[in-house]
Protein backbone atom coordinates (compact mmCIF):
# COMPACT_ATOMS: atom_id res chain seq x y z
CA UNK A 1 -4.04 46.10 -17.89
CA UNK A 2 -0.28 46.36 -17.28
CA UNK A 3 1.94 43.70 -16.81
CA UNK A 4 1.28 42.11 -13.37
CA UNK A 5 4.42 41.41 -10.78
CA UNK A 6 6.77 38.70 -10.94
CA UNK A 7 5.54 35.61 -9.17
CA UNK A 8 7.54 32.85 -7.63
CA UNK A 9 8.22 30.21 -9.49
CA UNK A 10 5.83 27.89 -7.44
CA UNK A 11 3.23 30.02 -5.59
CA UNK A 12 3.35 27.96 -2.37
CA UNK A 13 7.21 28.77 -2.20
CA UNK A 14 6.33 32.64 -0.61
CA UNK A 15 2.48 32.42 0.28
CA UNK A 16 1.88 35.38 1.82
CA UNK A 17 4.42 38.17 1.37
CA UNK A 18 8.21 38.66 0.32
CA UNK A 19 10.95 41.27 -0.31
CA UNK A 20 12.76 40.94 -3.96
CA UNK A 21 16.06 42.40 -4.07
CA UNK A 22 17.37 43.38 -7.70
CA UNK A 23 20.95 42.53 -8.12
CA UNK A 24 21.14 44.21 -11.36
CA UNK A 25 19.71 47.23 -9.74
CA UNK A 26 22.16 47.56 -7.38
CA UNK A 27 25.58 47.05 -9.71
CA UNK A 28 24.32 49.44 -11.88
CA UNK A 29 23.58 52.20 -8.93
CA UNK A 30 27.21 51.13 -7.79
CA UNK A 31 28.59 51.87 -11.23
CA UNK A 32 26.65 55.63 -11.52
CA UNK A 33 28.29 56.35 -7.80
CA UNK A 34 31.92 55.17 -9.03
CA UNK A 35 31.37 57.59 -12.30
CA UNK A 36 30.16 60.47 -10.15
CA UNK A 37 32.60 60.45 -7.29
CA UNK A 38 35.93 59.30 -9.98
CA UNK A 39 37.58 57.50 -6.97
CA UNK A 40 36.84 53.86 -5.56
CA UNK A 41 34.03 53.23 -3.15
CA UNK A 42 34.16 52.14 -0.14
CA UNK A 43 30.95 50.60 -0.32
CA UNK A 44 28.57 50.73 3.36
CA UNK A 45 27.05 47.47 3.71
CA UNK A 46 26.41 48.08 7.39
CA UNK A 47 22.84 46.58 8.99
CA UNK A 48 22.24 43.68 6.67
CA UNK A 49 22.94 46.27 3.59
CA UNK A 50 20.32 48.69 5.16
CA UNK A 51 18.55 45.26 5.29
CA UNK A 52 18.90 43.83 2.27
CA UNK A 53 21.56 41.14 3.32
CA UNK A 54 25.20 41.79 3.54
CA UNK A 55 26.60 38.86 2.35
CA UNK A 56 24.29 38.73 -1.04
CA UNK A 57 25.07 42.30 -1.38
CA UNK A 58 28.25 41.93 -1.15
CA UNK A 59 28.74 39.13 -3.47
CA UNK A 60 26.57 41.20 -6.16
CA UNK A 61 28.70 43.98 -5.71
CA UNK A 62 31.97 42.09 -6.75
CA UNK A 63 33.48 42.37 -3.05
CA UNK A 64 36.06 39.05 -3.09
CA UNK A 65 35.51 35.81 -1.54
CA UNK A 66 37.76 32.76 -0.64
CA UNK A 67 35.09 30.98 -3.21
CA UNK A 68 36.52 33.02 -6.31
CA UNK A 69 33.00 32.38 -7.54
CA UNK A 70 32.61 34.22 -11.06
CA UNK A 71 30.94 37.68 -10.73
CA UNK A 72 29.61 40.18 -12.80
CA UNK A 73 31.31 43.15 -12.00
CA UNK A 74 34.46 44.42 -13.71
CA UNK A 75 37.37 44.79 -11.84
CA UNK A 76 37.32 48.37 -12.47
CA UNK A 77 33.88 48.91 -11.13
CA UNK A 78 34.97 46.61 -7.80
CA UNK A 79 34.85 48.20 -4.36
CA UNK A 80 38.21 49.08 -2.76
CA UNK A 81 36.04 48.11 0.38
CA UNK A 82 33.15 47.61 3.01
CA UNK A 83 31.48 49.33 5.56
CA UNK A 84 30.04 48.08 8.43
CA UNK A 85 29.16 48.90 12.19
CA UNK A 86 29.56 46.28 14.31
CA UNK A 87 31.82 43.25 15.13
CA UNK A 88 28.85 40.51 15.03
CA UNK A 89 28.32 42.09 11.27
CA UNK A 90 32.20 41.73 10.23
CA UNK A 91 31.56 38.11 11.62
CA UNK A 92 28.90 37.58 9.45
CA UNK A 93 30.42 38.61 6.01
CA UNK A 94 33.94 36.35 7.54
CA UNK A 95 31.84 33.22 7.99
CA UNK A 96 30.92 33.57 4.57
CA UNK A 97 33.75 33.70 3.11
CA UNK A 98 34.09 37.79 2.54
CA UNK A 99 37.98 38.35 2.30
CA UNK A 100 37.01 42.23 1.45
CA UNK A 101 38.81 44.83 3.57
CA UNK A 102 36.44 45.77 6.39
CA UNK A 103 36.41 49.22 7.63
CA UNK A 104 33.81 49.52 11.30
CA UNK A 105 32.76 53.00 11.10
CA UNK A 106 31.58 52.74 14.57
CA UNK A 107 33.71 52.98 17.73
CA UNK A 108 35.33 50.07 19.48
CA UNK A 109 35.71 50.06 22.59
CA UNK A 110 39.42 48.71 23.93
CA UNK A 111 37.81 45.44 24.86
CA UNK A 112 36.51 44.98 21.17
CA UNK A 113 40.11 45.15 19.57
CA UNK A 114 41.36 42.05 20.08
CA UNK A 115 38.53 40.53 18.22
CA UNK A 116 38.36 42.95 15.60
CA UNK A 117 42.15 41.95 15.57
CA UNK A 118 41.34 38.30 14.29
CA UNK A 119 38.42 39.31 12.26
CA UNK A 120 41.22 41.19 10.18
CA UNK A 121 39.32 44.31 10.24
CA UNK A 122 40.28 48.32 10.22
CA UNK A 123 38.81 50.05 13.13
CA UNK A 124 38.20 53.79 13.14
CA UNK A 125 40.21 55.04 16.15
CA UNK A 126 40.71 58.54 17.61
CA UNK A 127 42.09 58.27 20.79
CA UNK A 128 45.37 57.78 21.75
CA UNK A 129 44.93 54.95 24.50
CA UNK A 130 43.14 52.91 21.68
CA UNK A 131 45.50 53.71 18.74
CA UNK A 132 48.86 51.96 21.18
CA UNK A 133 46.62 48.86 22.03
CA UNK A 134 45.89 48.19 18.28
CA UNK A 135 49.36 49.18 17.59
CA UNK A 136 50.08 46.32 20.30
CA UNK A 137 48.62 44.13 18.62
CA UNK A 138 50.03 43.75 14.90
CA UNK A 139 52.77 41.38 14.39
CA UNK A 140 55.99 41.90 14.76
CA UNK A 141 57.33 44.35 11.74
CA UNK A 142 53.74 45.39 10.82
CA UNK A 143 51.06 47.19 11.28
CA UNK A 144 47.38 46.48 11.04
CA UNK A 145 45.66 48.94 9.40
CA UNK A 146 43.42 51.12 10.68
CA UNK A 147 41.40 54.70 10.12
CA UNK A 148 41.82 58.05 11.57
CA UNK A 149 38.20 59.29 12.67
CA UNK A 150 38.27 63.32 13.04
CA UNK A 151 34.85 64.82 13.60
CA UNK A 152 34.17 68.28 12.21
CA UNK A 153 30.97 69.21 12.92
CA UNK A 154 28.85 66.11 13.10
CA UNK A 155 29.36 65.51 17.00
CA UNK A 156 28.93 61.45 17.14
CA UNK A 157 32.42 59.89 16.94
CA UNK A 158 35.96 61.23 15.99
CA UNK A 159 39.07 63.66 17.49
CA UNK A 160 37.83 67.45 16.98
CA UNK A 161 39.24 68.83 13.91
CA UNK A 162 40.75 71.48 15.83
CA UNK A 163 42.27 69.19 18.34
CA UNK A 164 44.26 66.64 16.46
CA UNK A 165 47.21 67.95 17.95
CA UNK A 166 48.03 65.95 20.66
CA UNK A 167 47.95 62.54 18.30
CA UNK A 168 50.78 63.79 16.13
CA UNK A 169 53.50 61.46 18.48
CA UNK A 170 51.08 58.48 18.14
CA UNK A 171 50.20 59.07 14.15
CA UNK A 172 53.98 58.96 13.85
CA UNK A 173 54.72 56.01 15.11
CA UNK A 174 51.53 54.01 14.19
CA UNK A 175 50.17 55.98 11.08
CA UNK A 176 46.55 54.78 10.03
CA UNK A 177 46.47 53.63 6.16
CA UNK A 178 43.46 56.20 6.29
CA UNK A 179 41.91 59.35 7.69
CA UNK A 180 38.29 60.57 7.27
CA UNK A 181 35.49 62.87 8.47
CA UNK A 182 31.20 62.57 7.80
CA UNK A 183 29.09 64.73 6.61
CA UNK A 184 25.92 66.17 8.53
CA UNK A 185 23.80 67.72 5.89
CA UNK A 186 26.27 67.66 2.57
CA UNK A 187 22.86 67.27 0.53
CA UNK A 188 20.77 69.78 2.59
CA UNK A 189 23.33 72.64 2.75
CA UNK A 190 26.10 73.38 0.80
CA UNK A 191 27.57 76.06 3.19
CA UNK A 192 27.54 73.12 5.66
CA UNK A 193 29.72 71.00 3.58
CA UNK A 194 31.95 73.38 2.70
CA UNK A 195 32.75 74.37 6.28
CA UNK A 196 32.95 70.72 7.22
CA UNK A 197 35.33 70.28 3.92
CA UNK A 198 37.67 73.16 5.20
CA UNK A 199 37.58 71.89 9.10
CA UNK A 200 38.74 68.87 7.39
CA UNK A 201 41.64 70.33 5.32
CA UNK A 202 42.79 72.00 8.62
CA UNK A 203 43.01 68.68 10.58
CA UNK A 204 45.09 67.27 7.58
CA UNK A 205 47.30 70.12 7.22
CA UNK A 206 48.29 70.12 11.27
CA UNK A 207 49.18 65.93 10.60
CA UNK A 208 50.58 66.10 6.93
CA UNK A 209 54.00 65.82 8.10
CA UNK A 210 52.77 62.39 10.46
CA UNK A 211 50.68 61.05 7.87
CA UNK A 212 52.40 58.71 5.97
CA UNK A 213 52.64 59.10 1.91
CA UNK A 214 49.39 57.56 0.76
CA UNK A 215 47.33 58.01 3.35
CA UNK A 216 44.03 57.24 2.29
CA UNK A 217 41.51 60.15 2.48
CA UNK A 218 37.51 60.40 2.38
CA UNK A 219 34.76 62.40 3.63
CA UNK A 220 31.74 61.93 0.77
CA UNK A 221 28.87 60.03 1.96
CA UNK A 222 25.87 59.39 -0.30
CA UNK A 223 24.80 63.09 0.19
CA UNK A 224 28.54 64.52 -0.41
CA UNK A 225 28.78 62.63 -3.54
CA UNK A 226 25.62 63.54 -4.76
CA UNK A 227 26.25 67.93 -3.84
CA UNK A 228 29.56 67.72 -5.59
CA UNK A 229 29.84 68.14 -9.89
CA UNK A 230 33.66 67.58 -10.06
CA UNK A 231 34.38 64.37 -7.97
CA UNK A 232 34.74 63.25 -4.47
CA UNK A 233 38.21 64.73 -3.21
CA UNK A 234 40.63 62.30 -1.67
CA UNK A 235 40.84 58.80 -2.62
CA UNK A 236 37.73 56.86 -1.49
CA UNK A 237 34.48 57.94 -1.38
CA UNK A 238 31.60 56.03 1.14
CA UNK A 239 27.91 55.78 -0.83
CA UNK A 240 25.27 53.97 1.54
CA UNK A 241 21.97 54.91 1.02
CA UNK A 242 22.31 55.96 -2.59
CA UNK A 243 23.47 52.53 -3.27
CA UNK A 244 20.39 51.12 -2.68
CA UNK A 245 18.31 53.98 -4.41
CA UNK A 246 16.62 54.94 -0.69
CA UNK A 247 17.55 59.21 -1.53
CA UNK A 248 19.22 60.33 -4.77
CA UNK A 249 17.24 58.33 -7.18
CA UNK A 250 15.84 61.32 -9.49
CA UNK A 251 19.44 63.35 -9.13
CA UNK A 252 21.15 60.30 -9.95
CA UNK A 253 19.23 58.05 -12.07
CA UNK A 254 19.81 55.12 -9.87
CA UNK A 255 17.46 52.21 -9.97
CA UNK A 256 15.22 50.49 -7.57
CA UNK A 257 16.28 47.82 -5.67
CA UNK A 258 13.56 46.65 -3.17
CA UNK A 259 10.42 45.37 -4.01
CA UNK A 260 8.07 44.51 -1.44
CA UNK A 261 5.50 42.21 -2.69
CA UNK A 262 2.27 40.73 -0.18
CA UNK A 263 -0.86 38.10 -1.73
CA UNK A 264 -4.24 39.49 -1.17
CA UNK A 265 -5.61 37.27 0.98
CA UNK A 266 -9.54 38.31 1.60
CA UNK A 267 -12.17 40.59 -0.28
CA UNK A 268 -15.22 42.26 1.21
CA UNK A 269 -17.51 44.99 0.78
CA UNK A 270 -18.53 48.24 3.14
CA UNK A 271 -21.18 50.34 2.93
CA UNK A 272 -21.37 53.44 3.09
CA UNK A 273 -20.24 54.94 6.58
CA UNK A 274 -18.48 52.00 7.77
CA UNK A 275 -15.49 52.10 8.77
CA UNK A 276 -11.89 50.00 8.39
CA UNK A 277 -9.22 48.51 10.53
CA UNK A 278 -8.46 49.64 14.09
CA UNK A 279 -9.58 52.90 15.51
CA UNK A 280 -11.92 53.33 12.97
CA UNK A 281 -9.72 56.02 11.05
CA UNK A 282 -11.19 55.28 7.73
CA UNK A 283 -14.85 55.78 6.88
CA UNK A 284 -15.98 54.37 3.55
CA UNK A 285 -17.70 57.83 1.60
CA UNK A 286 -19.52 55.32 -0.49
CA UNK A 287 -19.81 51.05 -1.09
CA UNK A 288 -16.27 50.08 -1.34
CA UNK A 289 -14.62 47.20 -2.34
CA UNK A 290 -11.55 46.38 0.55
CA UNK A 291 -8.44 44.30 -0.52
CA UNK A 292 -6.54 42.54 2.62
CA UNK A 293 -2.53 42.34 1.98
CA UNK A 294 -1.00 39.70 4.08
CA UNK A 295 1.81 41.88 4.91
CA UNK A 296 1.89 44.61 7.69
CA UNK A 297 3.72 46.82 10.03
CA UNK A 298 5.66 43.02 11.43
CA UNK A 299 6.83 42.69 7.59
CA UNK A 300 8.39 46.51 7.58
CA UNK A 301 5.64 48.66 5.79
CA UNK A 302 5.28 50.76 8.59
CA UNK A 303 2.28 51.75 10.53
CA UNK A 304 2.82 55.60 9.32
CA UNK A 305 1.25 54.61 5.69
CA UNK A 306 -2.20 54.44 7.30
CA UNK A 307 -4.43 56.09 5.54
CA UNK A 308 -1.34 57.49 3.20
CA UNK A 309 0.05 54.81 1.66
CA UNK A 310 -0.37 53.65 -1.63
CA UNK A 311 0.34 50.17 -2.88
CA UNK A 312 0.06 48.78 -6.88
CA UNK A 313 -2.12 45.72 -7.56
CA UNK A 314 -2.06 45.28 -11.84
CA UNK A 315 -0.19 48.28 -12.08
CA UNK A 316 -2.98 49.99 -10.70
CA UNK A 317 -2.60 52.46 -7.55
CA UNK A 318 -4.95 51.95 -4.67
CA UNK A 319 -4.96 53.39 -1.31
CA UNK A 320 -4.37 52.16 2.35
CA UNK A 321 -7.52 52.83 4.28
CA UNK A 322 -7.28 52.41 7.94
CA UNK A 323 -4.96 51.65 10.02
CA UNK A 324 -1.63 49.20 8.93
CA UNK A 325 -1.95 46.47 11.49
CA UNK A 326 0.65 44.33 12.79
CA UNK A 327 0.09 41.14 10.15
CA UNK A 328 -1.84 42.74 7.41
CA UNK A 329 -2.93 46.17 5.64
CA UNK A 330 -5.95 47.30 3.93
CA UNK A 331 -6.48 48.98 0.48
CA UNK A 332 -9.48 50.27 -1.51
CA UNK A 333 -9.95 48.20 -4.74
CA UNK A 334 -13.31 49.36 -5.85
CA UNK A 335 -11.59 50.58 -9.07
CA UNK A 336 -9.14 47.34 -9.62
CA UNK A 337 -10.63 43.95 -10.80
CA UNK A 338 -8.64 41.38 -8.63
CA UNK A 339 -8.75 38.38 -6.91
CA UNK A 340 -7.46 36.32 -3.67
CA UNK A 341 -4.40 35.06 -4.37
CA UNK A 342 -3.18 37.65 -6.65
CA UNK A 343 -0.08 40.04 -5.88
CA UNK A 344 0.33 43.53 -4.33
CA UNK A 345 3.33 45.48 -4.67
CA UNK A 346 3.84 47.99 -1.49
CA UNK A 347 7.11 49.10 -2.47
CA UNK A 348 8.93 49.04 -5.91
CA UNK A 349 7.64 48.26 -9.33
CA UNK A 350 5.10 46.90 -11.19
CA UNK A 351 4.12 47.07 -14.71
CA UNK A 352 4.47 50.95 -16.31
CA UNK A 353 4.57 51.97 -12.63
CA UNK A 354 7.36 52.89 -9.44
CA UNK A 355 6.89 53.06 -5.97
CA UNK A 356 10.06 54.37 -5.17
CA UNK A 357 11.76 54.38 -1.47
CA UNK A 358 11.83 57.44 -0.95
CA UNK A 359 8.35 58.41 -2.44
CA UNK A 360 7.17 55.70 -0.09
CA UNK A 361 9.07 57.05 2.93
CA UNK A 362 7.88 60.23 2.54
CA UNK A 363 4.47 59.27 2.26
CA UNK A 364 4.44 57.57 5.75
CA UNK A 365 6.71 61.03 7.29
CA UNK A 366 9.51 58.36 7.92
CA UNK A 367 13.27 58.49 6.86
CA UNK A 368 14.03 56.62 3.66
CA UNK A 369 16.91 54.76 5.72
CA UNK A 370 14.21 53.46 8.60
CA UNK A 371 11.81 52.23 5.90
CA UNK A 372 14.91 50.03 4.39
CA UNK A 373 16.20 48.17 7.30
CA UNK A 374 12.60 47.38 8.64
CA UNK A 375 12.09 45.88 5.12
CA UNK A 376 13.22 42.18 6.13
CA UNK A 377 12.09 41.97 9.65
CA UNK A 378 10.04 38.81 8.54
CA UNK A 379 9.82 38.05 5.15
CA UNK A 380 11.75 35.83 2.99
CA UNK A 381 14.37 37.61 0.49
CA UNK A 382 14.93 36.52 -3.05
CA UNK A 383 17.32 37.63 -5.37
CA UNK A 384 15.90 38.85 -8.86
CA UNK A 385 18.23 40.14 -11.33
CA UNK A 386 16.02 42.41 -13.63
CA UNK A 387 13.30 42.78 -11.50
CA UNK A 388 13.72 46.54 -12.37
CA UNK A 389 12.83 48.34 -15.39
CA UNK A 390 15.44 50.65 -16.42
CA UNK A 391 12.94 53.40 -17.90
CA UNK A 392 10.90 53.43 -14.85
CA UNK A 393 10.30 56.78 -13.94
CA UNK A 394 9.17 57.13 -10.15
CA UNK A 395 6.36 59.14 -8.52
């Protein structure tokens, strides 16, 4: 039998179900990213850290706080930077203590700038209205930093590549410490990237005499870094997903860093031709033994694993049958000695075996970043350095 899953160190302190987060797991993805794109990351630790919490994530990935607590990350390997997409989540990581710079990827709107203002945090501007007001607001002799969005093919935020033209009076007399685009499909289609890459050149060539000497360039998300052999060009480069092992594991050899974990909480038997959970989607082909996880669609694994997913009690794979209900989920152990009370790992490792995120994503049809923030909509999170074996290899 392999090794079973780590348990709380008093059972009654997570009862029912829980999401481990490996700290470890997550340097060590940070530190393959840094080697692969040869610049500094500007780390996205937007919605909770895909929701994995910010702040921890932050701390574990050697961002600075006012604390000056002791970390294990090198100063090398440190983040120039964060990521995030909203005002309330710079507020978070500032109540904390985060003294990282703080770059919103999202738009502000001109009422928002004030307060991103005294959060001290870089917006991403592109229009020329919005670029004065922030301008308006630095103190005297300075300028608050800020980033140049230009949008070359991805159609969600930014000045057109081809129509930077009219900013070059604004960039000159309030030029951003940085300039960047986003890829659509850098993973899926080369060609793609490439013409994004060039529409990008073209916008920087029409400023280069605005820009000031410096400027701070990057267009690799997780996917760019991960299509390119030779380094992220410029001089940042933006890994979110891959950080946290959700896409890119296998390319990359990045580590797991979730770990969903929910008590079995009843046993029964079915005959033959009865059927499980609601809807009666699953019929029982013979006399089955039926595990009940105390975690379900409420705790993040998602109702599309019904009858698909697969979840590891021992070490041992068993299926969902029937439908994932709102508070608990359903698994055929007629092959897997267990007992109430013992553990069932949904997502992540256990023993000689990996449920990765994206294996798990794909086996529900959902996107690998959906399955991640849902992870934490109700469970407790604990931090587990190691809980990750380095020589896992996933499905």
């Amino acid at each position: 039998m392999s090794t079973p899953p780590i348990y709380p160190a008093r059972p009654t302190d997570l009862d029912r179900a829980w999401l481990e987060v490996d700290d470890d797991a997550l340097r060590h993805n940070a530190r393959v990213l840094r080697a692969r794109a040869g610049v500094p990351l500007l780390v996205m630790i937007k919605a909770n850290a895909y929701g994995l919490g910010a702040v921890k994530c932050a701390r574990a990935l050697g961002l600075p706080f006012a604390d000056e607590r002791p970390t294990p990350v090198s100063v090398a390997d440190r983040p120039w930077g964060a990521g995030i997409a909203s005002l309330d989540e710079a507020e978070e990581l500032r109540a904390a203590g985060c003294t990282a710079r703080l770059v919103c990827s999202t738009p502000l709107r001109a009422e928002e700038l004030a307060r991103a203002a005294a959060l001290d945090l870089r917006p991403t501007l592109h229009r020329e209205t919005d670029i004065a007001a922030w301008a308006a607001l630095s103190p005297v002799g300075g300028l608050r930093p800020w980033h140049l969005a230009i949008d070359t093919g991805m159609a969600r935020a930014g000045v057109r590549w081809d129509e930077v033209a009219p900013l070059r009076r604004v960039l000159a007399a309030h030029p951003p410490e940085g300039v960047f685009t986003h890829f659509h499909s850098a993973d899926e289609s080369l060609a793609s990237r490439d013409e994004q890459d060039d529409r990008f050149d073209e916008a920087l060539a029409a400023l280069a005499d605005v820009l000031p000497a410096g400027c701070l360039t990057h267009r690799d998300n997780s996917g760019g870094i991960v299509s390119r052999t030779t380094g992220s060009p410029g001089q940042l480069a933006r890994p979110g997903i891959a950080l946290y092992a959700g896409m890119f594991a296998d390319e990359l050899g990045l580590v797991q860093v979730p770990h969903l974990r929910a008590r079995i909480v009843d046993l029964r038997h079915v005959e033959a031709g009865e059927s499980v959970s609601y809807g009666a989607t699953w019929t029982a082909p013979s006399r089955r033994t039926i595990a009940t996880l105390a975690a379900g669609y409420a705790d993040g694994y998602r109702r599309h694993l019904s009858n698909a997913g697969v979840v590891l009690i021992h070490g041992t794979r068993c299926p969902v049958v029937g439908r994932v209900t709102m508070d608990m989920t359903m698994v055929d152990v007629t092959d897997q000695p267990c007992a109430v009370g013992d553990v069932a790992t949904l997502l992540g490792a256990d023993g000689d075996d990996l449920l990765t995120t994206e294996w798990v994503a794909a086996r529900g049809g959902v996107s690998p970043y959906e399955l991640l923030v849902g992870l934490a909509l109700r469970v407790p999170v604990v931090r587990r350095p190691g809980v990750s074996q380095r020589d896992l290899a996933g499905p």
